[in-house]
PDB file of N, CA and C in Angstrom:
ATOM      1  N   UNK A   1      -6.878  -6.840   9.432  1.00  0.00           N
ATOM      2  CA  UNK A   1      -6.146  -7.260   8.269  1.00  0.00           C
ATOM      3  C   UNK A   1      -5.199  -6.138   7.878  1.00  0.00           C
ATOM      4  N   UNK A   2      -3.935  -6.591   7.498  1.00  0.00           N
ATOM      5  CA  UNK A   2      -3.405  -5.602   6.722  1.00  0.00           C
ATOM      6  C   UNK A   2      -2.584  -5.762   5.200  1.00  0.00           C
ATOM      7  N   UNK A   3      -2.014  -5.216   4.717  1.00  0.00           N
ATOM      8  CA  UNK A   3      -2.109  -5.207   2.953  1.00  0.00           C
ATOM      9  C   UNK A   3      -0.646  -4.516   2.681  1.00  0.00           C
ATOM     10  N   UNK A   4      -0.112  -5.167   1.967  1.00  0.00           N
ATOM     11  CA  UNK A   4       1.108  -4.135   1.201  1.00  0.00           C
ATOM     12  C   UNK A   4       0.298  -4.032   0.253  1.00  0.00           C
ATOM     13  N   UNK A   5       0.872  -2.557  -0.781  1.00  0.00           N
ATOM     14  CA  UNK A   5       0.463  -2.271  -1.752  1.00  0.00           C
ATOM     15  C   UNK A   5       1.421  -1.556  -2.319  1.00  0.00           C
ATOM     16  N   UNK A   6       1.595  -2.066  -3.605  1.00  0.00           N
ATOM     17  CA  UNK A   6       2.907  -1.332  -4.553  1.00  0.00           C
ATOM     18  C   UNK A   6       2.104  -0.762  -5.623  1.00  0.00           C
ATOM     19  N   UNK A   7       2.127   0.219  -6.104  1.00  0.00           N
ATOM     20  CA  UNK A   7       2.628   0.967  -7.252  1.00  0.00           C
ATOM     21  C   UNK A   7       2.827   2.470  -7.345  1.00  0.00           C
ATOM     22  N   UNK A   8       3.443   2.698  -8.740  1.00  0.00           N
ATOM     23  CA  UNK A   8       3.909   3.922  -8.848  1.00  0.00           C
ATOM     24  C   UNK A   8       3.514   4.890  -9.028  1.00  0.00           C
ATOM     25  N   UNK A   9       1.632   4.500  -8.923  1.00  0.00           N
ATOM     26  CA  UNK A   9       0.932   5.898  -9.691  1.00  0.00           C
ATOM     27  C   UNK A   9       0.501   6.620  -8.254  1.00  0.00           C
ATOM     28  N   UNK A  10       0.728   7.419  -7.315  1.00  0.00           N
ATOM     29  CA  UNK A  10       0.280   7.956  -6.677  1.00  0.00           C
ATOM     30  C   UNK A  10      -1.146   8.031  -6.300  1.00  0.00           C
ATOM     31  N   UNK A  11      -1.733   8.578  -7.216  1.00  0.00           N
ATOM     32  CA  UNK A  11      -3.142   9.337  -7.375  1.00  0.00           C
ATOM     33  C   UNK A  11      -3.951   7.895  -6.872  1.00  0.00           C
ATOM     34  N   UNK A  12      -3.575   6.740  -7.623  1.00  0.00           N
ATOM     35  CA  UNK A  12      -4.774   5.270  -7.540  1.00  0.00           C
ATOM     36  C   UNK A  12      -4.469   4.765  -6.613  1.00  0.00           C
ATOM     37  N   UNK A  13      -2.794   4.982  -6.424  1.00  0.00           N
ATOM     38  CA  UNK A  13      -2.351   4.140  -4.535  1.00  0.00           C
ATOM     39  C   UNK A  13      -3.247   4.690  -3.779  1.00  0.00           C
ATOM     40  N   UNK A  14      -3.241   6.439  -3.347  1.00  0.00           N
ATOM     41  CA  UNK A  14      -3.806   6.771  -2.451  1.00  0.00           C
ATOM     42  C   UNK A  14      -5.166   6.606  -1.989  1.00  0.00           C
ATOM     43  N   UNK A  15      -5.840   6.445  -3.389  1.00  0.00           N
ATOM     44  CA  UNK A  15      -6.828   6.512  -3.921  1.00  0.00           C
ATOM     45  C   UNK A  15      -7.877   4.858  -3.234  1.00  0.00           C
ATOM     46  N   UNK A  16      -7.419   4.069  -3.514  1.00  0.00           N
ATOM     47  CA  UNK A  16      -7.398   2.827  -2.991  1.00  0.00           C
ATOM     48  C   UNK A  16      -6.956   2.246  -1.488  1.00  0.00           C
ATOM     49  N   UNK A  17      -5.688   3.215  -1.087  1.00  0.00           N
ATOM     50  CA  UNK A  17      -5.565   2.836  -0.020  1.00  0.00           C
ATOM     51  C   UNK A  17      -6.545   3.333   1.236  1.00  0.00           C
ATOM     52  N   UNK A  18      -7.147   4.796   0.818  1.00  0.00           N
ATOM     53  CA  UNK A  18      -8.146   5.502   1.607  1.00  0.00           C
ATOM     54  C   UNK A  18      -9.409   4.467   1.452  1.00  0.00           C
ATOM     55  N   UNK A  19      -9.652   3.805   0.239  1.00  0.00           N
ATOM     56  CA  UNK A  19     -11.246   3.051   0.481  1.00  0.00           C
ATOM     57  C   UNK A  19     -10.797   1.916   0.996  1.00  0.00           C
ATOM     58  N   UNK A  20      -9.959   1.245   1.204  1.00  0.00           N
ATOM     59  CA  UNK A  20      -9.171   0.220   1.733  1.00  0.00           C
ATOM     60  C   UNK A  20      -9.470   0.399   3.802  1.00  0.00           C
ATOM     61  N   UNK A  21      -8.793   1.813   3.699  1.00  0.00           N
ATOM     62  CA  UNK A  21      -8.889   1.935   5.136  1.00  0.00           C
ATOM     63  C   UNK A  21     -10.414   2.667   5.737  1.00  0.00           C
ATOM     64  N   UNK A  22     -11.343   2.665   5.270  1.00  0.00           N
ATOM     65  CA  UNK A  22     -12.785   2.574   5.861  1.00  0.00           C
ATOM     66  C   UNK A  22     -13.174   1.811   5.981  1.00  0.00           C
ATOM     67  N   UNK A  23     -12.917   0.597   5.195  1.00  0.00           N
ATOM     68  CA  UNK A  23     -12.903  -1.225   5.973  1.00  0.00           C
ATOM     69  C   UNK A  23     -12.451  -1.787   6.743  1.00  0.00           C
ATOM     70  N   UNK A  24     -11.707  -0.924   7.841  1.00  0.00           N
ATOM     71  CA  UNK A  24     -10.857  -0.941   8.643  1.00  0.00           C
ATOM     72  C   UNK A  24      -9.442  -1.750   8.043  1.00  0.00           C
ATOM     73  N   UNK A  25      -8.589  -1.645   6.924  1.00  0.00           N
ATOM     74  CA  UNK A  25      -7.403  -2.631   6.493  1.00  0.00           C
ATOM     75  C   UNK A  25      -6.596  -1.850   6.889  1.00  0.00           C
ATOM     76  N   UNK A  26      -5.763  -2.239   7.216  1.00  0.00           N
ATOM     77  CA  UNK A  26      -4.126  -1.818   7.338  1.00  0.00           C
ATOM     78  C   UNK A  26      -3.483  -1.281   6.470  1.00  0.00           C
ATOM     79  N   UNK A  27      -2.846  -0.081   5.962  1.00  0.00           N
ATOM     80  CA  UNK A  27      -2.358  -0.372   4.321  1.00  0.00           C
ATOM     81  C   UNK A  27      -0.942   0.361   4.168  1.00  0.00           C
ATOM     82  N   UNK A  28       0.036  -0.358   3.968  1.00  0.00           N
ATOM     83  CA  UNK A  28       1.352   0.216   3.814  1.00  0.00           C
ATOM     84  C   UNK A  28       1.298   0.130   2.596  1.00  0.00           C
ATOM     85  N   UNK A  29       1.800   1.809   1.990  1.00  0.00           N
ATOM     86  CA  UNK A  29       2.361   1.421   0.348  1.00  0.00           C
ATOM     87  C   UNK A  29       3.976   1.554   0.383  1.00  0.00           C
ATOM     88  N   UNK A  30       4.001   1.017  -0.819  1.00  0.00           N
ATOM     89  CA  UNK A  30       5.174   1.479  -1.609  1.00  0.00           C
ATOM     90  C   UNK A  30       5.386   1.978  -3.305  1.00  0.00           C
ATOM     91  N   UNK A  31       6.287   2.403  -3.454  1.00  0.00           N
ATOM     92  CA  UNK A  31       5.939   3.312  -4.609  1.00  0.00           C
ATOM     93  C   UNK A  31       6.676   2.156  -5.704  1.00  0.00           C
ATOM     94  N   UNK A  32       7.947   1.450  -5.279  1.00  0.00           N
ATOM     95  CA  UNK A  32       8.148   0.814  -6.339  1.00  0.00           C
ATOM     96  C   UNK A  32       8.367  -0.782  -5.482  1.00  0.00           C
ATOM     97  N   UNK A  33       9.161  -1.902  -6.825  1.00  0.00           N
ATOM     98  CA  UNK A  33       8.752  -3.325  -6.068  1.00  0.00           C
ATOM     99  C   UNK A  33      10.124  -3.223  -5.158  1.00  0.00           C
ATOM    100  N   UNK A  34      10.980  -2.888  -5.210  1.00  0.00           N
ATOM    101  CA  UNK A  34      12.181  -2.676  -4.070  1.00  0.00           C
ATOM    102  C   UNK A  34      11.988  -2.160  -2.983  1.00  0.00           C
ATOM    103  N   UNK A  35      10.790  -1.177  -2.675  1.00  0.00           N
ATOM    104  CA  UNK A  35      10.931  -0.467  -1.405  1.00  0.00           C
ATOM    105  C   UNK A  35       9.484  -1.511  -1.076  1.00  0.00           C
ATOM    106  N   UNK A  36       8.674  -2.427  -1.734  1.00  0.00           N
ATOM    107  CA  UNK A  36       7.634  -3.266  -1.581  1.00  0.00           C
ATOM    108  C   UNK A  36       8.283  -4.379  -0.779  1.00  0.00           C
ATOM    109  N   UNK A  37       9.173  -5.009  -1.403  1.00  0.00           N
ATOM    110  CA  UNK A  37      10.637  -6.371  -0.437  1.00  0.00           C
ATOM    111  C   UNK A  37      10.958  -5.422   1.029  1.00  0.00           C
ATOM    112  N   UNK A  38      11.075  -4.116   0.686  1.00  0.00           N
ATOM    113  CA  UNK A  38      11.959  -3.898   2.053  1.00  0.00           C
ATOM    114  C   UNK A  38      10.640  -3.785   3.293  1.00  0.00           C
ATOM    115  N   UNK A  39       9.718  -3.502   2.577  1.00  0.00           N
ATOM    116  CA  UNK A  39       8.340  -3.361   3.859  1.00  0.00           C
ATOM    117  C   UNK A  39       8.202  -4.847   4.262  1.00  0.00           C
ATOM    118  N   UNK A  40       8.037  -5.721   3.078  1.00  0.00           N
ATOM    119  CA  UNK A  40       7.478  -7.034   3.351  1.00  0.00           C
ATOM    120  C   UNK A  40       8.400  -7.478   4.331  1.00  0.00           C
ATOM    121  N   UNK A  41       9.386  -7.352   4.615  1.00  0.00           N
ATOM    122  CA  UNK A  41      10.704  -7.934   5.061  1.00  0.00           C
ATOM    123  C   UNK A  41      10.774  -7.660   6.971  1.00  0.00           C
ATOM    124  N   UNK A  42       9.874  -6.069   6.930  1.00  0.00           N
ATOM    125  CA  UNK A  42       9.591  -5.835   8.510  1.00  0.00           C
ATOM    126  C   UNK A  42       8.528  -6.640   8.957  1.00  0.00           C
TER     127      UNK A  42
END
């Protein structure tokens, strides 16, 4: 599986995306919803 994930707070993205990926998920962030469209879009 894999996951976009947007937001701007650093600390909880990373934070989430690390317990995210010991479940084996996929996890692209982005920091805001514009650079979130341009991931979704690849």
């Amino acid at each position: 599986m894999r996951i976009l994930f947007t937001d701007d707070y650093a600390v909880s993205a990373n934070a989430l995306s690390e317990m995210l990926e010991e479940q084996n998920i996929q996890v692209d962030q982005a920091e805001c919803g514009e650079n979130g469209h341009r991931l979704a879009d690849i």
